[in-house]
C-alpha atoms as a PDB file:
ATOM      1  CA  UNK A   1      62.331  32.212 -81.711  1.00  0.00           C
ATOM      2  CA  UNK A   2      63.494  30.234 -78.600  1.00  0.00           C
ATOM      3  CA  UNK A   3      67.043  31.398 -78.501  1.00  0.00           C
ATOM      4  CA  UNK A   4      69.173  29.116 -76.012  1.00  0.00           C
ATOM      5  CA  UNK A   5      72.358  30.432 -74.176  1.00  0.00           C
ATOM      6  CA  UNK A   6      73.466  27.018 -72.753  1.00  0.00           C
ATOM      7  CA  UNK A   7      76.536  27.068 -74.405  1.00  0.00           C
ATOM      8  CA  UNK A   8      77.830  30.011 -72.734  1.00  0.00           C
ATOM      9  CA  UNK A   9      81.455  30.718 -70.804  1.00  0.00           C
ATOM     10  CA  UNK A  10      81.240  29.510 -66.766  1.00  0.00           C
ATOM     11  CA  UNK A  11      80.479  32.581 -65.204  1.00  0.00           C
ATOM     12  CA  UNK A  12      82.502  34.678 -61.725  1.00  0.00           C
ATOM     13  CA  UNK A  13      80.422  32.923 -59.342  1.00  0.00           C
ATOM     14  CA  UNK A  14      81.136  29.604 -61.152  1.00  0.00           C
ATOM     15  CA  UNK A  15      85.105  30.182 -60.800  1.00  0.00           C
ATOM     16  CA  UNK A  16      84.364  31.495 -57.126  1.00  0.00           C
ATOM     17  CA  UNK A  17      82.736  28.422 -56.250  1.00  0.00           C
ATOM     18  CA  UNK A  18      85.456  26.106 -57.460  1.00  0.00           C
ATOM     19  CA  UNK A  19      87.919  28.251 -55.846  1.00  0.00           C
ATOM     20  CA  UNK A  20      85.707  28.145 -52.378  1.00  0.00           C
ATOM     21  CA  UNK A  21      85.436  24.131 -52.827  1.00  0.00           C
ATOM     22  CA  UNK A  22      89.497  23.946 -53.425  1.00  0.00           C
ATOM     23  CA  UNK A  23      90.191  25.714 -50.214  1.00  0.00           C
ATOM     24  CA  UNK A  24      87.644  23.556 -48.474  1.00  0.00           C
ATOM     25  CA  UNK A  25      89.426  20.119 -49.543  1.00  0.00           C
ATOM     26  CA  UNK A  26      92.656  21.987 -48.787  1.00  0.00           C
ATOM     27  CA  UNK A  27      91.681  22.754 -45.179  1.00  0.00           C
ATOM     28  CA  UNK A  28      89.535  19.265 -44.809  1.00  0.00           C
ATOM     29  CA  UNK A  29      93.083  17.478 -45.735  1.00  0.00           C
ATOM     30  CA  UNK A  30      95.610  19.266 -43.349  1.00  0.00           C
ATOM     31  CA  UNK A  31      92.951  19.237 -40.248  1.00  0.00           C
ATOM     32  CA  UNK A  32      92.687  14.941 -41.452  1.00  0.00           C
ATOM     33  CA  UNK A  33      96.376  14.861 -40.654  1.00  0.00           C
ATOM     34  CA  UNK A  34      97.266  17.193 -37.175  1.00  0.00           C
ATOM     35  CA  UNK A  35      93.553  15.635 -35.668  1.00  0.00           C
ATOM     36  CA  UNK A  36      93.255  11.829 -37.304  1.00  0.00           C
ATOM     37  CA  UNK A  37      89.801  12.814 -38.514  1.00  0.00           C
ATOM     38  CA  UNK A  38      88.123  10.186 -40.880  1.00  0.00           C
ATOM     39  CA  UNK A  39      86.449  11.820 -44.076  1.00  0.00           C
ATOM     40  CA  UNK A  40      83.270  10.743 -42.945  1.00  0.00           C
ATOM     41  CA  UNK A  41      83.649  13.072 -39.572  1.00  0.00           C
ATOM     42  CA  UNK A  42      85.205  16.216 -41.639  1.00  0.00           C
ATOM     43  CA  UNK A  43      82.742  18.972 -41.452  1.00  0.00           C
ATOM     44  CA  UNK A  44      82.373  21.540 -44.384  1.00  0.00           C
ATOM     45  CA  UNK A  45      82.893  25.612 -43.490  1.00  0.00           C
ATOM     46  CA  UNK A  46      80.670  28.139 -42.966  1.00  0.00           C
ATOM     47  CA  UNK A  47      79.872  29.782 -46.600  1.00  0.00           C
ATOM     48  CA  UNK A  48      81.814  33.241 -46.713  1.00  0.00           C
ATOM     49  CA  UNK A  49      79.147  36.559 -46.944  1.00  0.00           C
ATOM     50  CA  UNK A  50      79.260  36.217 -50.620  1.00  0.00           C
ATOM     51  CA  UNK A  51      78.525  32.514 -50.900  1.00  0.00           C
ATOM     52  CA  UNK A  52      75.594  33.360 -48.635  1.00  0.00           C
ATOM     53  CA  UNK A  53      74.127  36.228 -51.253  1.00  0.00           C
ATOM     54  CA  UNK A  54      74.360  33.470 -53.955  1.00  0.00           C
ATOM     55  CA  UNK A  55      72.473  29.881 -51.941  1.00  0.00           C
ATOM     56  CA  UNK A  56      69.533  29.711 -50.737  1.00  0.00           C
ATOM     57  CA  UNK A  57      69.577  29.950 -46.584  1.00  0.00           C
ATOM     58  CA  UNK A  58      66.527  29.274 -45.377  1.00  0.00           C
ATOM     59  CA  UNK A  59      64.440  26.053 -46.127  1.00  0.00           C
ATOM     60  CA  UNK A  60      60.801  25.715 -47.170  1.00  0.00           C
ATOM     61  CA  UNK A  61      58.430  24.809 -44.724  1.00  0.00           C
ATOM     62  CA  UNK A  62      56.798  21.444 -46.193  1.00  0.00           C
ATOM     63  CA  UNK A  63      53.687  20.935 -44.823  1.00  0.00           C
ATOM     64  CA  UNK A  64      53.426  18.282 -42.496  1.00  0.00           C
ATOM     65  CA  UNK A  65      49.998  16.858 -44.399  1.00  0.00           C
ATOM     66  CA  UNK A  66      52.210  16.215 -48.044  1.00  0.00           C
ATOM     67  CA  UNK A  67      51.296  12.973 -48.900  1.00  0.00           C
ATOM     68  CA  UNK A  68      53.989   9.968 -48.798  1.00  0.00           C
ATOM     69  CA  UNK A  69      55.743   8.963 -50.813  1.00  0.00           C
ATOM     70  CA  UNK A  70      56.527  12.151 -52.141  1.00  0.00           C
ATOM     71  CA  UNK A  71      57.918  13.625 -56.048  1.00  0.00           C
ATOM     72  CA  UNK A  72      60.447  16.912 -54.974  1.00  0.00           C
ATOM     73  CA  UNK A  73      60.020  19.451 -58.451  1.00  0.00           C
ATOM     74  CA  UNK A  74      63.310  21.207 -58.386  1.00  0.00           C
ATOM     75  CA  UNK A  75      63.191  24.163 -60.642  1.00  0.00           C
ATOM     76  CA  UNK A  76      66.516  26.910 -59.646  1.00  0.00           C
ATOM     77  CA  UNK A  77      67.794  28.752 -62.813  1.00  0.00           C
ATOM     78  CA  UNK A  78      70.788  30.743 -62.560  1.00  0.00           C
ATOM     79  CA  UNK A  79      71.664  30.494 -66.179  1.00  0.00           C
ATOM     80  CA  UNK A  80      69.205  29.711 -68.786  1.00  0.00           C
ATOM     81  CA  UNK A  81      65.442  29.576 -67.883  1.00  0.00           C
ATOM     82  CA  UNK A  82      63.375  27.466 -69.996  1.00  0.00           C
ATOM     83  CA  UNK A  83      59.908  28.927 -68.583  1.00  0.00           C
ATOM     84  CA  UNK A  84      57.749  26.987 -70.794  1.00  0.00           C
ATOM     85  CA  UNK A  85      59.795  23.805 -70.284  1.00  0.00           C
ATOM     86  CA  UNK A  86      59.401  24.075 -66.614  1.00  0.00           C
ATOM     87  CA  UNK A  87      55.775  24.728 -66.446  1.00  0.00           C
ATOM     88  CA  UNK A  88      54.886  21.862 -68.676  1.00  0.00           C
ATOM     89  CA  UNK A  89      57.200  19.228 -66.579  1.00  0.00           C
ATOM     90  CA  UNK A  90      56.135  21.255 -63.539  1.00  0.00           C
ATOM     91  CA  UNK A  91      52.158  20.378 -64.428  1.00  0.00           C
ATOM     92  CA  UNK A  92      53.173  16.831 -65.830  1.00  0.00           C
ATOM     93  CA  UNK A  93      54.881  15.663 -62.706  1.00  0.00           C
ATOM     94  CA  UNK A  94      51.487  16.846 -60.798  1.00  0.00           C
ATOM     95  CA  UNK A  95      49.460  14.887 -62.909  1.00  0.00           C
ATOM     96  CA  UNK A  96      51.998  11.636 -62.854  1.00  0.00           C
ATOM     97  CA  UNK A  97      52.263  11.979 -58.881  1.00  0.00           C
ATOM     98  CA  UNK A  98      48.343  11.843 -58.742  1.00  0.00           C
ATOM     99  CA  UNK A  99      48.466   9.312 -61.540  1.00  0.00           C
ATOM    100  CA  UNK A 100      51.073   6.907 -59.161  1.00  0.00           C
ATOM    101  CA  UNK A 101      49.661   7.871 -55.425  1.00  0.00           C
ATOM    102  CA  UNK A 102      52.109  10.490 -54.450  1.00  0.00           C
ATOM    103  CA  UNK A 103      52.342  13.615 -53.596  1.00  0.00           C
ATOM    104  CA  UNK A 104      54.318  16.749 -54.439  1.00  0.00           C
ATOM    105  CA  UNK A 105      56.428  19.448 -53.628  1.00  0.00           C
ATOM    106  CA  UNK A 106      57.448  22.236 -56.099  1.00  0.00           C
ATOM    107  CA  UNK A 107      60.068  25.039 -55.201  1.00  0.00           C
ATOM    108  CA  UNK A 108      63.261  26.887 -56.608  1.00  0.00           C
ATOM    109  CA  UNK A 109      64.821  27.115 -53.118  1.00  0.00           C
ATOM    110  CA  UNK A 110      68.292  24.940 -53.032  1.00  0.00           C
ATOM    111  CA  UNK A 111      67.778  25.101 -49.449  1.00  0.00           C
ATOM    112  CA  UNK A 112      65.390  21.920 -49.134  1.00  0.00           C
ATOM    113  CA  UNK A 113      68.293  20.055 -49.937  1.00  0.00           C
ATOM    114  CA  UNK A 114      69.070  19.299 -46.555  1.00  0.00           C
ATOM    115  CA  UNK A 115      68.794  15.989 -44.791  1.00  0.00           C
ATOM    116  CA  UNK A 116      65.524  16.114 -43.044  1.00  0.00           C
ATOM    117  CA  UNK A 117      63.777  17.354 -45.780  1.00  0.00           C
ATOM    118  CA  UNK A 118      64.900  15.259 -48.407  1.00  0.00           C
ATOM    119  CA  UNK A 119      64.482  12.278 -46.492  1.00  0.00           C
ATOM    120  CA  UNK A 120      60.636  13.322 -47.148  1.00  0.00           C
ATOM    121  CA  UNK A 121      60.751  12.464 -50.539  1.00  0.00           C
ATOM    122  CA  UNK A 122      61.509   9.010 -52.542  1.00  0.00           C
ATOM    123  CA  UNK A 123      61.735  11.276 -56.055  1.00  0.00           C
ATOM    124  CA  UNK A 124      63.920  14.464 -57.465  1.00  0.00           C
ATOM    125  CA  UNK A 125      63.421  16.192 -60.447  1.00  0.00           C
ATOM    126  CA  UNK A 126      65.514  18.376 -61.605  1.00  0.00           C
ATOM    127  CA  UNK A 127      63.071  20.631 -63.946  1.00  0.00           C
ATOM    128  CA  UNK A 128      65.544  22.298 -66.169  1.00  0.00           C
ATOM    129  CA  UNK A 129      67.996  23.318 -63.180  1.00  0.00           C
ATOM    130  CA  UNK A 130      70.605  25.322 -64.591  1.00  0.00           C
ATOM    131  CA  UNK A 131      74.052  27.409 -63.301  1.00  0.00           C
ATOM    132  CA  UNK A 132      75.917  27.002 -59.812  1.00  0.00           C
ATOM    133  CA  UNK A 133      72.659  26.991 -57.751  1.00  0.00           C
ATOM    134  CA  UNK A 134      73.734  24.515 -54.826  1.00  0.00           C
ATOM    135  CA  UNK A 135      76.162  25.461 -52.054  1.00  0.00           C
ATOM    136  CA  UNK A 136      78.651  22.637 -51.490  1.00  0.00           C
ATOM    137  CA  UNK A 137      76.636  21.482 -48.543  1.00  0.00           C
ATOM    138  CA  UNK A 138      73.910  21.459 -50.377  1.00  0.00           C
ATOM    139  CA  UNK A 139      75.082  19.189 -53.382  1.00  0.00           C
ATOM    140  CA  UNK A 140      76.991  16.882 -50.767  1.00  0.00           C
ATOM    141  CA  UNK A 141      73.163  15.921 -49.120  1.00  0.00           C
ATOM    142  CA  UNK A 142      71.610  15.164 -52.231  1.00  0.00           C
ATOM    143  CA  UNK A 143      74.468  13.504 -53.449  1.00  0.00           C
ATOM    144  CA  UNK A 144      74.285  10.901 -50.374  1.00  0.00           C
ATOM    145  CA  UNK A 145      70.536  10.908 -50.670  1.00  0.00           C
ATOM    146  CA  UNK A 146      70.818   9.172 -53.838  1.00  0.00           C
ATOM    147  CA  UNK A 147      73.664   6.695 -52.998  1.00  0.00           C
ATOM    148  CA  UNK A 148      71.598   5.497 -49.954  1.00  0.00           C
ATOM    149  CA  UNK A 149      68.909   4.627 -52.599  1.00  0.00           C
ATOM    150  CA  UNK A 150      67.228   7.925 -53.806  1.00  0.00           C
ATOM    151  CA  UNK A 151      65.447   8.491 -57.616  1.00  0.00           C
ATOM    152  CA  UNK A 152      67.103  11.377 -59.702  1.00  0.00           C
ATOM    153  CA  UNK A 153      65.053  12.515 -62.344  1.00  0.00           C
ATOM    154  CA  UNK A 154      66.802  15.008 -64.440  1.00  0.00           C
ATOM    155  CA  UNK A 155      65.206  16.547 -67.249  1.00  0.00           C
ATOM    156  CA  UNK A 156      66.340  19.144 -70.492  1.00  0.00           C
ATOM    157  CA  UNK A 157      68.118  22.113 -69.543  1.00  0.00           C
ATOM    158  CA  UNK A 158      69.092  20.309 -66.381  1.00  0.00           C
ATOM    159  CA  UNK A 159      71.900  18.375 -68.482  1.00  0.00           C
ATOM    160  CA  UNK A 160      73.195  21.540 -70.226  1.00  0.00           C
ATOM    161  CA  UNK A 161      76.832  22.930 -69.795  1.00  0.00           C
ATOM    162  CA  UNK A 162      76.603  25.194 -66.559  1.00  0.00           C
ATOM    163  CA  UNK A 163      76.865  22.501 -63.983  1.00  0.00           C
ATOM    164  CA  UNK A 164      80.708  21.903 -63.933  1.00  0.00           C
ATOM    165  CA  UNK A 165      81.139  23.595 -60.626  1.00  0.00           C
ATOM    166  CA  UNK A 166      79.456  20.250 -59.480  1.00  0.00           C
ATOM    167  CA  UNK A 167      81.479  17.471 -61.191  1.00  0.00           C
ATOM    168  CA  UNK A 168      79.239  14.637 -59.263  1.00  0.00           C
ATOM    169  CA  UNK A 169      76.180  15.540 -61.157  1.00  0.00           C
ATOM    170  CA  UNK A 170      78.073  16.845 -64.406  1.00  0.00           C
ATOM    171  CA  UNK A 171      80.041  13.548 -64.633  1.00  0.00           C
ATOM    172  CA  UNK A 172      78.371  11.035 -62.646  1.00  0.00           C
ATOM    173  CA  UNK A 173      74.629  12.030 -63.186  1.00  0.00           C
ATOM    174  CA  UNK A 174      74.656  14.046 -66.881  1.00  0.00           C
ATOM    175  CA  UNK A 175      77.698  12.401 -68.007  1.00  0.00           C
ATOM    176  CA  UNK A 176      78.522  13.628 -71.571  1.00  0.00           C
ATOM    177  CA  UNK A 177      78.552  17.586 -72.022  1.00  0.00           C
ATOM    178  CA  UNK A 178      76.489  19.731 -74.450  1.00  0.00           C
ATOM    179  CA  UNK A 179      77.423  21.236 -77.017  1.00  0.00           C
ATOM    180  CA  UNK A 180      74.342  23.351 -78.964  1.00  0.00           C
ATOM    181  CA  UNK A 181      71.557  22.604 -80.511  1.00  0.00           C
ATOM    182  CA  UNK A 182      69.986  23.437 -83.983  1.00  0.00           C
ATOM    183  CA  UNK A 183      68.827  26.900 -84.474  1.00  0.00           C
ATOM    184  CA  UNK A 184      66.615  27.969 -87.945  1.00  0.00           C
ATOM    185  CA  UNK A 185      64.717  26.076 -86.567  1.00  0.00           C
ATOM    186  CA  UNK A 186      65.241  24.853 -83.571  1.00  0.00           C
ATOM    187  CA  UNK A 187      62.305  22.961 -83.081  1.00  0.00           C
ATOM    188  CA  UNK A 188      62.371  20.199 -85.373  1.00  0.00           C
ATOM    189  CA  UNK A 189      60.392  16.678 -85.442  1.00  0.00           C
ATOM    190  CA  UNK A 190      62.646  13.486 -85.564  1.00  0.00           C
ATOM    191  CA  UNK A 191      62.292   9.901 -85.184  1.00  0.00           C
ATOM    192  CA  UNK A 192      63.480   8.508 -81.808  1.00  0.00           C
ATOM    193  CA  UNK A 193      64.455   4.834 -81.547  1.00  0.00           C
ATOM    194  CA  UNK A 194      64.551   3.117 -78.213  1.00  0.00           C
ATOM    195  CA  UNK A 195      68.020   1.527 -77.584  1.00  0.00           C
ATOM    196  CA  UNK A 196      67.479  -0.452 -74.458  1.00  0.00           C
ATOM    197  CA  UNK A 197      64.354  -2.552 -75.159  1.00  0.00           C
ATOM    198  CA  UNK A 198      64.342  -5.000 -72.309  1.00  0.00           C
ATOM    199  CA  UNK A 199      64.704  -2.282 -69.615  1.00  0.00           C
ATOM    200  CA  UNK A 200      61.966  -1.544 -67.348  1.00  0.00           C
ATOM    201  CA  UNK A 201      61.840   1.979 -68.925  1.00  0.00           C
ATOM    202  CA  UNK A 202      61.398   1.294 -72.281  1.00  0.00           C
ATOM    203  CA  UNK A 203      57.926  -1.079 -71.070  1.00  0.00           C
ATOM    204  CA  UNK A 204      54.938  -0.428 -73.653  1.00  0.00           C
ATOM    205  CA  UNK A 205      57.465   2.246 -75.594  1.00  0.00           C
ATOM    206  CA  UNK A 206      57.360   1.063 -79.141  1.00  0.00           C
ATOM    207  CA  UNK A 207      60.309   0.883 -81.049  1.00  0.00           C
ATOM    208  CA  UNK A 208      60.476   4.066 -82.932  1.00  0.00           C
ATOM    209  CA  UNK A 209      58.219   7.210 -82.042  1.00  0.00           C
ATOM    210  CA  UNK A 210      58.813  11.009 -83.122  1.00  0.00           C
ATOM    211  CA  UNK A 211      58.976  14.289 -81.229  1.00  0.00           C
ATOM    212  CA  UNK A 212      59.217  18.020 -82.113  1.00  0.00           C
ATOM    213  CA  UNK A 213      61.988  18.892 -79.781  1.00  0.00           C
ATOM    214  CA  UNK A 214      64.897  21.206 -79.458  1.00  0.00           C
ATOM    215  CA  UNK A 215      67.145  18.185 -79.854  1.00  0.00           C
ATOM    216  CA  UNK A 216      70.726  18.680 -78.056  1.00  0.00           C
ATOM    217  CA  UNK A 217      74.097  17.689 -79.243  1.00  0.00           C
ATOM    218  CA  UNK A 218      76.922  16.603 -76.767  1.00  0.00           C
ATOM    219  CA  UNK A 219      80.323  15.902 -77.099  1.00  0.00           C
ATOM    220  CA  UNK A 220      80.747  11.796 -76.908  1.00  0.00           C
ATOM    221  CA  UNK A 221      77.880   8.924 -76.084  1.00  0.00           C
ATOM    222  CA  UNK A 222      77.317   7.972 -72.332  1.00  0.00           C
ATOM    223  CA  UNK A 223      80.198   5.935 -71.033  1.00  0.00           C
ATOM    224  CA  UNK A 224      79.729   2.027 -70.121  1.00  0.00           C
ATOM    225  CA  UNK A 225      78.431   3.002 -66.532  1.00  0.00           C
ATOM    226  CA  UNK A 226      75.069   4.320 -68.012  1.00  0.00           C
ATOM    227  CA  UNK A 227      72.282   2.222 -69.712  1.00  0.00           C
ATOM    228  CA  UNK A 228      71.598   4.486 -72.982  1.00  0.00           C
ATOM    229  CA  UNK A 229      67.929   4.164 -73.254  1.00  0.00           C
ATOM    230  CA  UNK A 230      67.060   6.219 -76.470  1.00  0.00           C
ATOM    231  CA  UNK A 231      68.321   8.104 -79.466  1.00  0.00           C
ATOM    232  CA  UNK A 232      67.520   9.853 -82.556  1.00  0.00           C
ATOM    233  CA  UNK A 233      68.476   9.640 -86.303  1.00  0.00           C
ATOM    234  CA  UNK A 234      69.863  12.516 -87.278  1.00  0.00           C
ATOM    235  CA  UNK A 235      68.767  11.707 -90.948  1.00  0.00           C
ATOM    236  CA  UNK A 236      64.990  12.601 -89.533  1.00  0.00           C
ATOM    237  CA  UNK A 237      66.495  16.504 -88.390  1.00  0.00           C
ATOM    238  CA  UNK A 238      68.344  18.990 -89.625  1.00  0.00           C
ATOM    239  CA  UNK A 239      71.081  18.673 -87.018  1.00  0.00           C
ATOM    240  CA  UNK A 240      72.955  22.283 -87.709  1.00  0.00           C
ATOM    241  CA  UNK A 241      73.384  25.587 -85.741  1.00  0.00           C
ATOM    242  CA  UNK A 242      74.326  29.001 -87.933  1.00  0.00           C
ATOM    243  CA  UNK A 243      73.037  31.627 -85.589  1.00  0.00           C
ATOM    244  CA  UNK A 244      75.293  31.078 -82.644  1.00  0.00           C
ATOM    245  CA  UNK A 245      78.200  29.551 -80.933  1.00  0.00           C
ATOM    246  CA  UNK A 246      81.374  28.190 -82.921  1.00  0.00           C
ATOM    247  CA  UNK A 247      79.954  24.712 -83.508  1.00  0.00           C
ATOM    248  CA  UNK A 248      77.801  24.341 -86.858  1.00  0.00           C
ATOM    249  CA  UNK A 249      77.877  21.032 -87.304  1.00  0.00           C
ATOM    250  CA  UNK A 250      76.104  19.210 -84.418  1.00  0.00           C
ATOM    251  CA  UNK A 251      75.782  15.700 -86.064  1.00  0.00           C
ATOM    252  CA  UNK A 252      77.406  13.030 -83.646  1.00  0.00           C
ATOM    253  CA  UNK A 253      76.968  10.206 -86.242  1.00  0.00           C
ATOM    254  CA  UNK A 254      75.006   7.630 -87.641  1.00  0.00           C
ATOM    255  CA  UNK A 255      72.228   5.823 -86.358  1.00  0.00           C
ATOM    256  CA  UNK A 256      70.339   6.884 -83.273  1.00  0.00           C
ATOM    257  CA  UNK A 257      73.189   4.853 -81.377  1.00  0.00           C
ATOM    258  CA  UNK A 258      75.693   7.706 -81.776  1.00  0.00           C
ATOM    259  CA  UNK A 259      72.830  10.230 -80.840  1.00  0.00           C
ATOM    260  CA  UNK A 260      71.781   9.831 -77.600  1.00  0.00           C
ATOM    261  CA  UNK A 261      69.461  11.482 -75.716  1.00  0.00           C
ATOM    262  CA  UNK A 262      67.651   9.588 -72.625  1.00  0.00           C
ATOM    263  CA  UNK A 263      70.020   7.240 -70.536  1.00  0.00           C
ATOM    264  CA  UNK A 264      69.940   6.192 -66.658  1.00  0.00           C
ATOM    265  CA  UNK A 265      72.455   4.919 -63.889  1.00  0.00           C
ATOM    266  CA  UNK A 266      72.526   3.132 -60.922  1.00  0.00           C
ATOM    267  CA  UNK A 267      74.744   5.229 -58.853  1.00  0.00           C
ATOM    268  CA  UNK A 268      75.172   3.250 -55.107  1.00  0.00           C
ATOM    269  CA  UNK A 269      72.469   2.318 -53.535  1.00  0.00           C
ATOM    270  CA  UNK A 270      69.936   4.869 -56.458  1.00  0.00           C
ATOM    271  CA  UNK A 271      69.020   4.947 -59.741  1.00  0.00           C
ATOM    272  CA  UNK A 272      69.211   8.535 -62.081  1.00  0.00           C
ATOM    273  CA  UNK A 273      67.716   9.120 -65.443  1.00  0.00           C
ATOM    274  CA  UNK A 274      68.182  12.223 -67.743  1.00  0.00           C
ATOM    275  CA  UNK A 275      66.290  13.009 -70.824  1.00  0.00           C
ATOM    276  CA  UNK A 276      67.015  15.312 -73.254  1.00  0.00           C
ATOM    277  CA  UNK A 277      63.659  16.281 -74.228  1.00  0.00           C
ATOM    278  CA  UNK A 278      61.553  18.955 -72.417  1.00  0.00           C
ATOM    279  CA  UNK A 279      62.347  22.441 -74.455  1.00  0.00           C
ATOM    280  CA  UNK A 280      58.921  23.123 -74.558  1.00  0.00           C
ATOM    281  CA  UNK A 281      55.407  22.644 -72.516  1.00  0.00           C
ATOM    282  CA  UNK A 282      53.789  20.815 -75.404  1.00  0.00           C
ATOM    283  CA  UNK A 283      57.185  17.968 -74.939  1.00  0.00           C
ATOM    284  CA  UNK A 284      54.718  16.543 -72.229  1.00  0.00           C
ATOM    285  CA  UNK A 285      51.435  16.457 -74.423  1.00  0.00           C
ATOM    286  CA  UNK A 286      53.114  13.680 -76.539  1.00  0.00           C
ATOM    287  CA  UNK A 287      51.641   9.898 -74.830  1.00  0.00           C
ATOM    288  CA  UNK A 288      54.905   7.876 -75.983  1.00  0.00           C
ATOM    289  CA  UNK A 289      56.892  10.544 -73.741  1.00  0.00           C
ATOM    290  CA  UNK A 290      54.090  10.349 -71.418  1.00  0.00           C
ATOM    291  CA  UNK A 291      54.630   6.428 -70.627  1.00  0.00           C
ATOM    292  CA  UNK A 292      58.428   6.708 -70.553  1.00  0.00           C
ATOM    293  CA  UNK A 293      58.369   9.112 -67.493  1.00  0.00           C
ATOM    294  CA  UNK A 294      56.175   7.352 -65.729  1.00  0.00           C
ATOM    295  CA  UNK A 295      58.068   4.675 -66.521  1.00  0.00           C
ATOM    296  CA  UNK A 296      61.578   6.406 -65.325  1.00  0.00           C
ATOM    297  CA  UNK A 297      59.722   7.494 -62.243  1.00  0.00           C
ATOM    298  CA  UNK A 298      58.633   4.066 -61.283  1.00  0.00           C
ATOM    299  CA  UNK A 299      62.226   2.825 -62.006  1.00  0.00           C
ATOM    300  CA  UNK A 300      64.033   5.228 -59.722  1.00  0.00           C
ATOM    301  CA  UNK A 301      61.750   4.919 -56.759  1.00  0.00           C
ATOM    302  CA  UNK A 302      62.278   0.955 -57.232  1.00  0.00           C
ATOM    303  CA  UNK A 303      58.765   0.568 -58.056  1.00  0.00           C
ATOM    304  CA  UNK A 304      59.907  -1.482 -60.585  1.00  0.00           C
ATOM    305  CA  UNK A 305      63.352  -3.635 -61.730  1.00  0.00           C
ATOM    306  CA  UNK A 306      63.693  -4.511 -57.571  1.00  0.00           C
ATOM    307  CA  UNK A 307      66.419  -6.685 -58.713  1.00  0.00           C
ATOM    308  CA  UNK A 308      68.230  -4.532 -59.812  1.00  0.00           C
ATOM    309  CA  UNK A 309      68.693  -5.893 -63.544  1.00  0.00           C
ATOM    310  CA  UNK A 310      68.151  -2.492 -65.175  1.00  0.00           C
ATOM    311  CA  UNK A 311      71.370  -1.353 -63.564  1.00  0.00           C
END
């Protein structure tokens, strides 16, 4: 059994880093007013001793031979770790970069996200990135990274419940929140029906396809600013969890509309895209899901849709 904790209460550091980030807008706002400082030109605070025991410090040295363009595989856990689910999107987005001419750069240090370093690379993914993992700084590069035209690839676990100490990328990026997923058994096989068939993403994906997947519930559909790309029918599932959590019931409604599951923004200047699916290694062995992340990874590097008509 694959038991999943994503459902579980914000943790210390969580509440500490809310706290730190309330102080910070606190002291940003009254130093605005006695100096006449724009936003732009306010400068974030040294992190305290204990912020610098929980982010990463020091960068990794990316070798100055990586190939451009360049994929970024972003894999930090500091809640749930979906080991097999990063290994197969780890291996995937090796074979995809090869597949599209790019190269690639793997880590679980939040520390590349800096400026210089992300500048390196026209794709993100977050590989089932869970818990507060980014220091404020952090966040705020990759955050402008991808409103000056960056691709955000977010995938899984990455769109779980531990990520509201970043509301950007828990409201902006994930959008809706999870909830649970089924359990006894969690791995179920259901049909998925493609919701946005004109969109660049949804090229050579036929209309319905099925996946075994631990498939998530969350609380409401995407709002209007996201494209929903994909959902399931619930009729095809079991959608029920009696082992854990207080929420049995995970159905959302009827028709694969009310379920989603992949969706994508244009956020600025860049273009995100989260899918639900990626629980397990084999996720990646199935060709439909294949195509659609190549797909996704084309459409946020503007490969593709350089109009801008998928947004």
């Amino acid at each position: 059994m694959y038991f999943d904790c994503e459902s579980a209460m914000p943790s210390y550091n969580r509440l500490m880093k809310n706290a730190f980030k309330l102080l910070l807008l606190t002291t940003i706002g009254i130093s605005a007013c006695t100096a006449q400082t724009s936003p732009n030109q306010a400068t974030i605070e040294p992190l305290s001793s204990a912020e610098i025991s929980i982010y990463d410090q020091i960068a990794p040295p990316i070798s100055e031979h990586m190939k451009s363009p360049s994929i970024l595989v972003f894999s930090k856990t500091r809640e749930w770790r979906h080991e097999d689910g990063i290994a197969g999107a780890h291996m995937h987005m090796i074979r995809l970069a090869r597949k599209m001419g790019y190269g690639t750069f793997s880590t679980e240090n939040g520390a590349v996200f800096n400026k210089d370093d992300l500048a390196k690379f026209s794709i993100v993914v977050m590989n089932n990135f869970t818990g507060d993992g980014l220091s404020p700084q952090q966040e705020a590069v990759l955050e402008n990274w991808v409103k000056e035209g960056g691709g955000l690839l977010a995938l899984h676990g990455s769109g779980d419940s531990s990520h509201k100490d970043w509301p950007w990328y828990s409201d902006e990026v994930i959008g809706p929140t999870f909830v649970s997923h089924p359990m006894d058994p969690q791995l179920q096989e259901a049909r998925v029906e493609m919701l946005a068939p004109n969109h660049p993403i949804a090229k050579k994906i036929p209309a319905e396809w099925r996946a075994i997947e631990e498939w998530y519930t969350f609380d409401s559909v995407p709002n209007e600013n996201f494209t929903v790309i994909a959902g399931i029918d619930e009729s095809t599932y079991s959608p029920v969890n009696n082992v854990y959590g207080d929420v049995s019931d995970l159905r959302m409604g009827e028709g694969a509309e009310n379920h989603p599951i992949i969706w994508s923004r244009c956020i600025g200047k860049g273009r995100t895209f989260y899918s639900a699916i990626g629980h397990m290694e084999t996720a990646y062995d199935n060709p439909v899901y294949q195509q659609l992340l190549e797909n996704a990874a084309r459409w946020v590097a503007h490969e593709t849709d350089k109009d801008g008509k998928g947004c």
